[in-house]
PDB file of N, CA and C in Angstrom:
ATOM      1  N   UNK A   1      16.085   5.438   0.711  1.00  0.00           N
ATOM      2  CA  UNK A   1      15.538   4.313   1.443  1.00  0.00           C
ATOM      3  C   UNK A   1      14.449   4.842   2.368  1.00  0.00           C
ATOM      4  N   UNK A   2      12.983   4.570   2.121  1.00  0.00           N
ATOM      5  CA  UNK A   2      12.454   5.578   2.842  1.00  0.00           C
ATOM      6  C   UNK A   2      11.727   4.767   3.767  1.00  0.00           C
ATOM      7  N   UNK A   3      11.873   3.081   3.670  1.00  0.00           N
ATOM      8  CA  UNK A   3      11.400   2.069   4.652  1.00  0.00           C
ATOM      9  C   UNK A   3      12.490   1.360   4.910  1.00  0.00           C
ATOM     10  N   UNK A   4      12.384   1.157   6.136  1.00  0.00           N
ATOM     11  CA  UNK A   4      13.281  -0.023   6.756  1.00  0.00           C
ATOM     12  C   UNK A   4      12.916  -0.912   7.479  1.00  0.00           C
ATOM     13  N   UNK A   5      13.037  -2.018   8.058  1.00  0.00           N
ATOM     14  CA  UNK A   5      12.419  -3.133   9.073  1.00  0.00           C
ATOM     15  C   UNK A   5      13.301  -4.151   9.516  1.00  0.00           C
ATOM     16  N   UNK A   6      13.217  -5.084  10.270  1.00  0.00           N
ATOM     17  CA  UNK A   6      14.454  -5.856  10.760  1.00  0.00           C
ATOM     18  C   UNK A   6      15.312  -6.733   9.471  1.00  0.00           C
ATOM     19  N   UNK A   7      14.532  -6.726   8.268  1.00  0.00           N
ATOM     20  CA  UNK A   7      15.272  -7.773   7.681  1.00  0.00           C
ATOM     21  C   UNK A   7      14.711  -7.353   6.048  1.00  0.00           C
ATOM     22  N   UNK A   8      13.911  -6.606   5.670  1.00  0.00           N
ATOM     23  CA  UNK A   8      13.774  -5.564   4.553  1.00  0.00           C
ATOM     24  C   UNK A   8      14.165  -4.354   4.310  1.00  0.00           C
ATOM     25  N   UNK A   9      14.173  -4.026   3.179  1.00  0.00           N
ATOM     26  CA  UNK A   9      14.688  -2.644   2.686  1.00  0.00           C
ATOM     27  C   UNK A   9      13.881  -2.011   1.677  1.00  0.00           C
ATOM     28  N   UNK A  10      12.774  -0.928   1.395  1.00  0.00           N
ATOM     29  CA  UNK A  10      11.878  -0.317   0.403  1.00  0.00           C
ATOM     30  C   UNK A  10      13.173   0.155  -0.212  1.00  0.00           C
ATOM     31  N   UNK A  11      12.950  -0.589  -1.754  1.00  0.00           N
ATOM     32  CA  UNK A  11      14.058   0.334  -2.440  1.00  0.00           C
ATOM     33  C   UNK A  11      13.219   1.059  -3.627  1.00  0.00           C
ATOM     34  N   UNK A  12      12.304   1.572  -3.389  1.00  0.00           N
ATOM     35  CA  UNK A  12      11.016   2.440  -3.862  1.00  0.00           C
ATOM     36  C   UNK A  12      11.513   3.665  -3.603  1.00  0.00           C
ATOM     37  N   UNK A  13      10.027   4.734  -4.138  1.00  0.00           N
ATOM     38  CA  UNK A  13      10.183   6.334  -3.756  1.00  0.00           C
ATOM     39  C   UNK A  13       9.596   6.572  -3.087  1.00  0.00           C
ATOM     40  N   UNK A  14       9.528   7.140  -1.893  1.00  0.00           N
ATOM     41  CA  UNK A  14       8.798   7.692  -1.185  1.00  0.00           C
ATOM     42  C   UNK A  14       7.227   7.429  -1.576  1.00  0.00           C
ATOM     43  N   UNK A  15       7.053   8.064  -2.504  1.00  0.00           N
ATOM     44  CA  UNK A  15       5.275   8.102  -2.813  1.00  0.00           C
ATOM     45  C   UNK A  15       5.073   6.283  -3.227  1.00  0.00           C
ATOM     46  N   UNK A  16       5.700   5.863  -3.659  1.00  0.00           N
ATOM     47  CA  UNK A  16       5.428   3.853  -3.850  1.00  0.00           C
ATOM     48  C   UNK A  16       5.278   3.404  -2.720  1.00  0.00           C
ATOM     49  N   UNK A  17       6.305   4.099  -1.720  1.00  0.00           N
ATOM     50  CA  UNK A  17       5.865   3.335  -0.160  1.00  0.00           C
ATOM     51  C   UNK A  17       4.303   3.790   0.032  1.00  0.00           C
ATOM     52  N   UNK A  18       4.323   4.964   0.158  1.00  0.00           N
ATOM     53  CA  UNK A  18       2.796   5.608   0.379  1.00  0.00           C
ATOM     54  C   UNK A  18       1.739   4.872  -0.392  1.00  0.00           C
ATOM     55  N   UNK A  19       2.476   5.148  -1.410  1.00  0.00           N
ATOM     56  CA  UNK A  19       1.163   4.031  -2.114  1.00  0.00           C
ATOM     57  C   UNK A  19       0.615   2.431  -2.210  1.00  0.00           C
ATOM     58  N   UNK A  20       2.147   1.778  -2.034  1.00  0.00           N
ATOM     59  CA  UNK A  20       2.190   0.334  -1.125  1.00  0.00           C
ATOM     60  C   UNK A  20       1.029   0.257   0.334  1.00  0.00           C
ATOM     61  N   UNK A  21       1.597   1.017   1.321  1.00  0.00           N
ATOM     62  CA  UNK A  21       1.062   1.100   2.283  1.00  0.00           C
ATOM     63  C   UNK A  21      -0.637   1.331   2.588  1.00  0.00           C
ATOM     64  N   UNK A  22      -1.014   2.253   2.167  1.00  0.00           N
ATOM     65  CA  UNK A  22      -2.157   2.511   1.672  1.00  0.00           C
ATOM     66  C   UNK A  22      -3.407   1.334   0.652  1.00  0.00           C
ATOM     67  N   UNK A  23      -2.757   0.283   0.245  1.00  0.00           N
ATOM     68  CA  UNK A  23      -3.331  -0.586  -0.868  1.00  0.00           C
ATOM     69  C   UNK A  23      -3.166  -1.709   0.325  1.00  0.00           C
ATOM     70  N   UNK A  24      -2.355  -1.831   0.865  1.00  0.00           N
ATOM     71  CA  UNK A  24      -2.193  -2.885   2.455  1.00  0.00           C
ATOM     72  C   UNK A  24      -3.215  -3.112   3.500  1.00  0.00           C
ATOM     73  N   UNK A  25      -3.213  -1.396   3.445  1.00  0.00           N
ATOM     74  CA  UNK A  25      -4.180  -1.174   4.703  1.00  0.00           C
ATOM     75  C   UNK A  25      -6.127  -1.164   4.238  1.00  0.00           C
ATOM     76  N   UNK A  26      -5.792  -0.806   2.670  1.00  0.00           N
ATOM     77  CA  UNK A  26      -7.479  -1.262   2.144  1.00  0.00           C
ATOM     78  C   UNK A  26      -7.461  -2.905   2.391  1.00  0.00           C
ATOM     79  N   UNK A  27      -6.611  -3.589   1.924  1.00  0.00           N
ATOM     80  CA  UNK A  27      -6.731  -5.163   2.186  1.00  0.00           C
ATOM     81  C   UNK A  27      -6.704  -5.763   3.117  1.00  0.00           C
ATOM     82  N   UNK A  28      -6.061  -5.233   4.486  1.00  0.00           N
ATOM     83  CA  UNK A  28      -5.877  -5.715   5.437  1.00  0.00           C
ATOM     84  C   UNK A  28      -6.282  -6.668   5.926  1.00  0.00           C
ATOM     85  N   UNK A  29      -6.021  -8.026   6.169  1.00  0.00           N
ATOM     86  CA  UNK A  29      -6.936  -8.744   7.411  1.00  0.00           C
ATOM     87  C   UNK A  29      -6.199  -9.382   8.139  1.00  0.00           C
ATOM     88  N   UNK A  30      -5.787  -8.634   9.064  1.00  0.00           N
ATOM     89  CA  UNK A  30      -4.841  -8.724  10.501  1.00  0.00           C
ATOM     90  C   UNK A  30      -6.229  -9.117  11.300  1.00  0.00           C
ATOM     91  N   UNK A  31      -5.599  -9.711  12.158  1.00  0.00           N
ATOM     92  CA  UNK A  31      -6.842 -10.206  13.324  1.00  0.00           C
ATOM     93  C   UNK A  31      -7.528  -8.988  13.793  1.00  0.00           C
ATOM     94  N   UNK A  32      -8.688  -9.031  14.641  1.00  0.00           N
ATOM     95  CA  UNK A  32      -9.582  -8.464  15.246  1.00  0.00           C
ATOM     96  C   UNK A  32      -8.495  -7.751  16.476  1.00  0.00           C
ATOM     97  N   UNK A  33      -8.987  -6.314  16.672  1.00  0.00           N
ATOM     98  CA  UNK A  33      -8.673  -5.496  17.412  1.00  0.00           C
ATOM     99  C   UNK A  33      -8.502  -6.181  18.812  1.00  0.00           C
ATOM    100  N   UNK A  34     -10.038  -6.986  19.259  1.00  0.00           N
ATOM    101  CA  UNK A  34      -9.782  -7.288  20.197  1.00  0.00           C
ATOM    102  C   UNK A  34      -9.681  -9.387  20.606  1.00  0.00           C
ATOM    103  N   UNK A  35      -9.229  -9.558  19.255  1.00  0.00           N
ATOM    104  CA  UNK A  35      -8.648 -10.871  19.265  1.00  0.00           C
ATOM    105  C   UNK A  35      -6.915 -11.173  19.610  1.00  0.00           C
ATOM    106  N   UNK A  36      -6.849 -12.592  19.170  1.00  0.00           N
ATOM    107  CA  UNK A  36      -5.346 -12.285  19.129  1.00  0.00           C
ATOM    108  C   UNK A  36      -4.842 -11.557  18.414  1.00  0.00           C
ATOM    109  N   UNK A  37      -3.158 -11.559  18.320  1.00  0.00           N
ATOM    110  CA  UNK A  37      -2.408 -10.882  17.229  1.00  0.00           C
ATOM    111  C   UNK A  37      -2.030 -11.693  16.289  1.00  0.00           C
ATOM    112  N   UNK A  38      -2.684 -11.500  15.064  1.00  0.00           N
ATOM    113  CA  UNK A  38      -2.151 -11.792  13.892  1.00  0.00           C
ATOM    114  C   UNK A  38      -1.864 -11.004  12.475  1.00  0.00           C
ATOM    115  N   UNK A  39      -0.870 -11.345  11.892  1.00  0.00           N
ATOM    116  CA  UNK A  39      -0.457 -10.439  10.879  1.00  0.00           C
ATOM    117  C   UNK A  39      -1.160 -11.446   9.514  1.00  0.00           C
ATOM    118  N   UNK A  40      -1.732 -10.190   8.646  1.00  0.00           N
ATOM    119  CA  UNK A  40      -2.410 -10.452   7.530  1.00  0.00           C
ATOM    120  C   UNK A  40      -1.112 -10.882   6.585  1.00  0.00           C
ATOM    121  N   UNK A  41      -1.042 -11.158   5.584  1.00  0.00           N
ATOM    122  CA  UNK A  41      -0.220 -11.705   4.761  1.00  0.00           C
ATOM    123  C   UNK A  41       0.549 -10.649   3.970  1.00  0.00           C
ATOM    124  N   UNK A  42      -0.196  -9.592   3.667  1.00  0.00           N
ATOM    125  CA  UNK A  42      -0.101  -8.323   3.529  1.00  0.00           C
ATOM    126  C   UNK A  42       1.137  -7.280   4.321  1.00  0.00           C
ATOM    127  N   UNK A  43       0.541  -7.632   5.554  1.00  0.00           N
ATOM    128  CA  UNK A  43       1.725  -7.278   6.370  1.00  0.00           C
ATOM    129  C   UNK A  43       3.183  -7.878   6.758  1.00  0.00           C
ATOM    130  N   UNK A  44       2.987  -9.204   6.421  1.00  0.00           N
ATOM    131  CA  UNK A  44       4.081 -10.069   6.535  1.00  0.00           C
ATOM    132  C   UNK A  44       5.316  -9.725   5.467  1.00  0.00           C
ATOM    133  N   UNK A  45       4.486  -9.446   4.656  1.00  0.00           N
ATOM    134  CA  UNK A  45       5.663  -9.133   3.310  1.00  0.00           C
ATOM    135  C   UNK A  45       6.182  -7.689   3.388  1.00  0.00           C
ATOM    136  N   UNK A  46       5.420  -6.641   4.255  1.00  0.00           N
ATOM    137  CA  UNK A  46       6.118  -5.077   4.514  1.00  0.00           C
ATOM    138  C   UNK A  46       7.201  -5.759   5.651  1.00  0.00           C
ATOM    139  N   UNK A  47       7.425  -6.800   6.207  1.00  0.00           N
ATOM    140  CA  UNK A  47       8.512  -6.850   7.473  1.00  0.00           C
ATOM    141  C   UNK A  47       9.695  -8.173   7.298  1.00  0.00           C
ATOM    142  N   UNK A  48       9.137  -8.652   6.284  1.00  0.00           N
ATOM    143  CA  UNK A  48       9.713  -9.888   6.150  1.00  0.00           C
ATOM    144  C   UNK A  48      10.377 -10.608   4.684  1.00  0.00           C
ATOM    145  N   UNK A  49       9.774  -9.916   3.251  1.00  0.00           N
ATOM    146  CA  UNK A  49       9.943 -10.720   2.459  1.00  0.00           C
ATOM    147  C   UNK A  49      10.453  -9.916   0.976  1.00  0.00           C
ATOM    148  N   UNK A  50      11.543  -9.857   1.390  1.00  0.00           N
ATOM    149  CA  UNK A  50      12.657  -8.796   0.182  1.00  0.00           C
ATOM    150  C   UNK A  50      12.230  -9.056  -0.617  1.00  0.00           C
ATOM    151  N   UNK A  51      12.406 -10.188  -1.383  1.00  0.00           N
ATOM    152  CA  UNK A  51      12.294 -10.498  -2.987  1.00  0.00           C
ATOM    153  C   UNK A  51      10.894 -10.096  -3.787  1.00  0.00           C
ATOM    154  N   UNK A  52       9.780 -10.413  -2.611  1.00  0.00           N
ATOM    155  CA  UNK A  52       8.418  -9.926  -2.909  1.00  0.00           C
ATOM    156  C   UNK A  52       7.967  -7.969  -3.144  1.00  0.00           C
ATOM    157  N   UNK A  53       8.747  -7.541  -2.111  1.00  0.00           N
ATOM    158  CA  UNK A  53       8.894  -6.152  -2.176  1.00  0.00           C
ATOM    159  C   UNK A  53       9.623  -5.760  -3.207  1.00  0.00           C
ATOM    160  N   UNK A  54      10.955  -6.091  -3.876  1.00  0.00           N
ATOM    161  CA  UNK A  54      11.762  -5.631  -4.973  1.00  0.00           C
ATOM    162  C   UNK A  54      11.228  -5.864  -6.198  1.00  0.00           C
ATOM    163  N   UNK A  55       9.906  -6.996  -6.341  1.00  0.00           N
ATOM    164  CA  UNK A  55       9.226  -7.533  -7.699  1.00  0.00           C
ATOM    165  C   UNK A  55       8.465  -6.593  -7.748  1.00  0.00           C
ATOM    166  N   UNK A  56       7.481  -6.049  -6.660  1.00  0.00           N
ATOM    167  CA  UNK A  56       6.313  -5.408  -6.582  1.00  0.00           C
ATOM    168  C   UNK A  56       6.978  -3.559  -6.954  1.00  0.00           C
ATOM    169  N   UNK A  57       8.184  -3.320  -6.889  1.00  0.00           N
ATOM    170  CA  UNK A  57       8.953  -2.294  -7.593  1.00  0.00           C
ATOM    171  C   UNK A  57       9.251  -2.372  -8.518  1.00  0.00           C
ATOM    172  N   UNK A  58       9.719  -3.519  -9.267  1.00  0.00           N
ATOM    173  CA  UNK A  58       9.872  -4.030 -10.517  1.00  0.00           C
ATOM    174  C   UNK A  58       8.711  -3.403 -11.575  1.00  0.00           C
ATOM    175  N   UNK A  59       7.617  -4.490 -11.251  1.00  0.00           N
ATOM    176  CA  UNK A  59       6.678  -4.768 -11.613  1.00  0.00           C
ATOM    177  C   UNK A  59       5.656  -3.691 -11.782  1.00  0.00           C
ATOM    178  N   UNK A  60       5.984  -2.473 -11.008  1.00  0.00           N
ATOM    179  CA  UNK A  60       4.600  -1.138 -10.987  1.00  0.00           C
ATOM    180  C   UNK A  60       5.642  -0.296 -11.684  1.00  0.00           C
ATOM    181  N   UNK A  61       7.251  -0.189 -12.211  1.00  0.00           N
ATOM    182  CA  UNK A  61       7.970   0.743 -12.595  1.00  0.00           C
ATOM    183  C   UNK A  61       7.830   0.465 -14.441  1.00  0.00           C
ATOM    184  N   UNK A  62       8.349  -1.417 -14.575  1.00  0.00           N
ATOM    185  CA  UNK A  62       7.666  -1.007 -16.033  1.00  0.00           C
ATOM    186  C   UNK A  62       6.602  -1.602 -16.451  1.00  0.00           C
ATOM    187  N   UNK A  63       5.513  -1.526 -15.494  1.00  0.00           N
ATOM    188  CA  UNK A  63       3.861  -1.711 -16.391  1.00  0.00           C
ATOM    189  C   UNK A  63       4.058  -0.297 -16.718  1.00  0.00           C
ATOM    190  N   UNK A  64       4.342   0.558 -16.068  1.00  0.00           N
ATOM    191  CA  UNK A  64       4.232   2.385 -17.013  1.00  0.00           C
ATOM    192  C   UNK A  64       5.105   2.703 -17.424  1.00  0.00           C
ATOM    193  N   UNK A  65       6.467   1.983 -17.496  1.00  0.00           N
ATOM    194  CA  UNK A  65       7.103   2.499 -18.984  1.00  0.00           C
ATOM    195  C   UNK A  65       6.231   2.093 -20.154  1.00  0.00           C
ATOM    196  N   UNK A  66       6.103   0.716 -19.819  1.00  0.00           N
ATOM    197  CA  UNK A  66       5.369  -0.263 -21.015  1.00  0.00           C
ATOM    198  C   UNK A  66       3.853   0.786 -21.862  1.00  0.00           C
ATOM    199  N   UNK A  67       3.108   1.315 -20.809  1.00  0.00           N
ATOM    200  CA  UNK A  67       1.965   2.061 -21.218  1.00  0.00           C
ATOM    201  C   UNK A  67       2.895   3.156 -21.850  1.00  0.00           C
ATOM    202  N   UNK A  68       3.618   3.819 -21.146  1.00  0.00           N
ATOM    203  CA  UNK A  68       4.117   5.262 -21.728  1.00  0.00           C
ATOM    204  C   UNK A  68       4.757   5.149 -23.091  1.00  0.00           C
ATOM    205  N   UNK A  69       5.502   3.787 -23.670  1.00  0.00           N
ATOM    206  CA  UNK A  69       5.997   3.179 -25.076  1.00  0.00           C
ATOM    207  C   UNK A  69       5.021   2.839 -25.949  1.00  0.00           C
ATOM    208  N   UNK A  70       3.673   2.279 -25.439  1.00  0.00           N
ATOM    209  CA  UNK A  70       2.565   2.005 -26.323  1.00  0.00           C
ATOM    210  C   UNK A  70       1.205   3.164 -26.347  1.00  0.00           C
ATOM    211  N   UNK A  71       1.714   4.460 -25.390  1.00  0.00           N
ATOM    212  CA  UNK A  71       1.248   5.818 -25.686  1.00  0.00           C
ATOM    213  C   UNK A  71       0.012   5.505 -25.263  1.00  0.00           C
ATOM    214  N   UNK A  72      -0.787   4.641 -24.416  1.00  0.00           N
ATOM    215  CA  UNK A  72      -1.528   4.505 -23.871  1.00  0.00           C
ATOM    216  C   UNK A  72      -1.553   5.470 -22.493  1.00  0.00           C
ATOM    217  N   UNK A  73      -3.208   5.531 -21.876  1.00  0.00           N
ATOM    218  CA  UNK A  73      -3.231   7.349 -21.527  1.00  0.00           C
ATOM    219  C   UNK A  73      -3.062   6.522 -19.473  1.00  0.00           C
ATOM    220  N   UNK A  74      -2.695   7.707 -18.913  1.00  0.00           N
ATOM    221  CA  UNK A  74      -2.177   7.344 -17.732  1.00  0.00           C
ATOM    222  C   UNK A  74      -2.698   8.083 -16.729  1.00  0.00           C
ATOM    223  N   UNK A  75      -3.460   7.927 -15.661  1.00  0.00           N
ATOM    224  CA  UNK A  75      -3.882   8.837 -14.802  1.00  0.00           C
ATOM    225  C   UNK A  75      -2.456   8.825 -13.938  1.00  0.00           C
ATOM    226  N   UNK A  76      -2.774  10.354 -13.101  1.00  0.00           N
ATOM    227  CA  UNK A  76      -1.815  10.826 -12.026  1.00  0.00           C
ATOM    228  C   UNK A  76      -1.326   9.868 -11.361  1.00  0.00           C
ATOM    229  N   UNK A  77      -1.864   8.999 -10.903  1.00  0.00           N
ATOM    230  CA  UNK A  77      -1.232   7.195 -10.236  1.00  0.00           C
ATOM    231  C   UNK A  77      -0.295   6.632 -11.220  1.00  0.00           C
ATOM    232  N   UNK A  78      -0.242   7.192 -12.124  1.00  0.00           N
ATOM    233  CA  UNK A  78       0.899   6.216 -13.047  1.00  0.00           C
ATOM    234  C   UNK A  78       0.305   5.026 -13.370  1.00  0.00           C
ATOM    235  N   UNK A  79      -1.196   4.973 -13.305  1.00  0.00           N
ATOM    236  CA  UNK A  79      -2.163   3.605 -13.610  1.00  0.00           C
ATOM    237  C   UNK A  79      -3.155   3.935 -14.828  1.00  0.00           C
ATOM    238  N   UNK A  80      -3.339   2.797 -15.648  1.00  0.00           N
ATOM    239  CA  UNK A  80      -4.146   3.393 -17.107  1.00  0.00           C
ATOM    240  C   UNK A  80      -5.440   4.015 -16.675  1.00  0.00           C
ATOM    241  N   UNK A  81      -5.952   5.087 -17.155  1.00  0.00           N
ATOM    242  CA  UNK A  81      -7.009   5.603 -17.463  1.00  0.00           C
ATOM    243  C   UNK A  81      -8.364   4.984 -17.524  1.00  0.00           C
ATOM    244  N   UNK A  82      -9.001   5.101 -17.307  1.00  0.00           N
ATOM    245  CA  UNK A  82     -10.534   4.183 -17.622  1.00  0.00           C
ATOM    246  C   UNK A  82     -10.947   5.625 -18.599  1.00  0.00           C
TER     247      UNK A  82
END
């Protein structure tokens, strides 16, 4: 369990959080530094929204079985090749 929050649980690997996190923070649009506080939608779902986090594990574990069964080529990300 390498994330936790008041009411979620990352049931990912370590490097999925990293890599979750990282794809969050390119998208980000949390309010202005020196505006109010608001959370981007992005962020709402790292603190708030299980079912969305457990799909998004789902969902990145077998798009690359699926490539690795149809022998299609895979960069180091575990994402297809260009």
């Amino acid at each position: 369990m390498a994330y936790s929050s008041r009411s979620v649980t990352w049931k990912g690997t370590e490097r999925e959080e990293q890599e979750l996190r990282a794809a969050v923070e390119r998208h980000c649009a949390c309010g202005p530094p020196d505006g109010p506080a608001m959370l981007c939608t992005a962020h709402e779902i790292l603190i708030a929204d299980q079912a969305t986090l457990d799909r998004l594990v789902f969902a990145r574990r077998i798009a690359d079985r699926l490539r690795r069964e149809e022998g299609l080529p895979i960069d180091r990300r575990g994402r297809r090749a260009s």
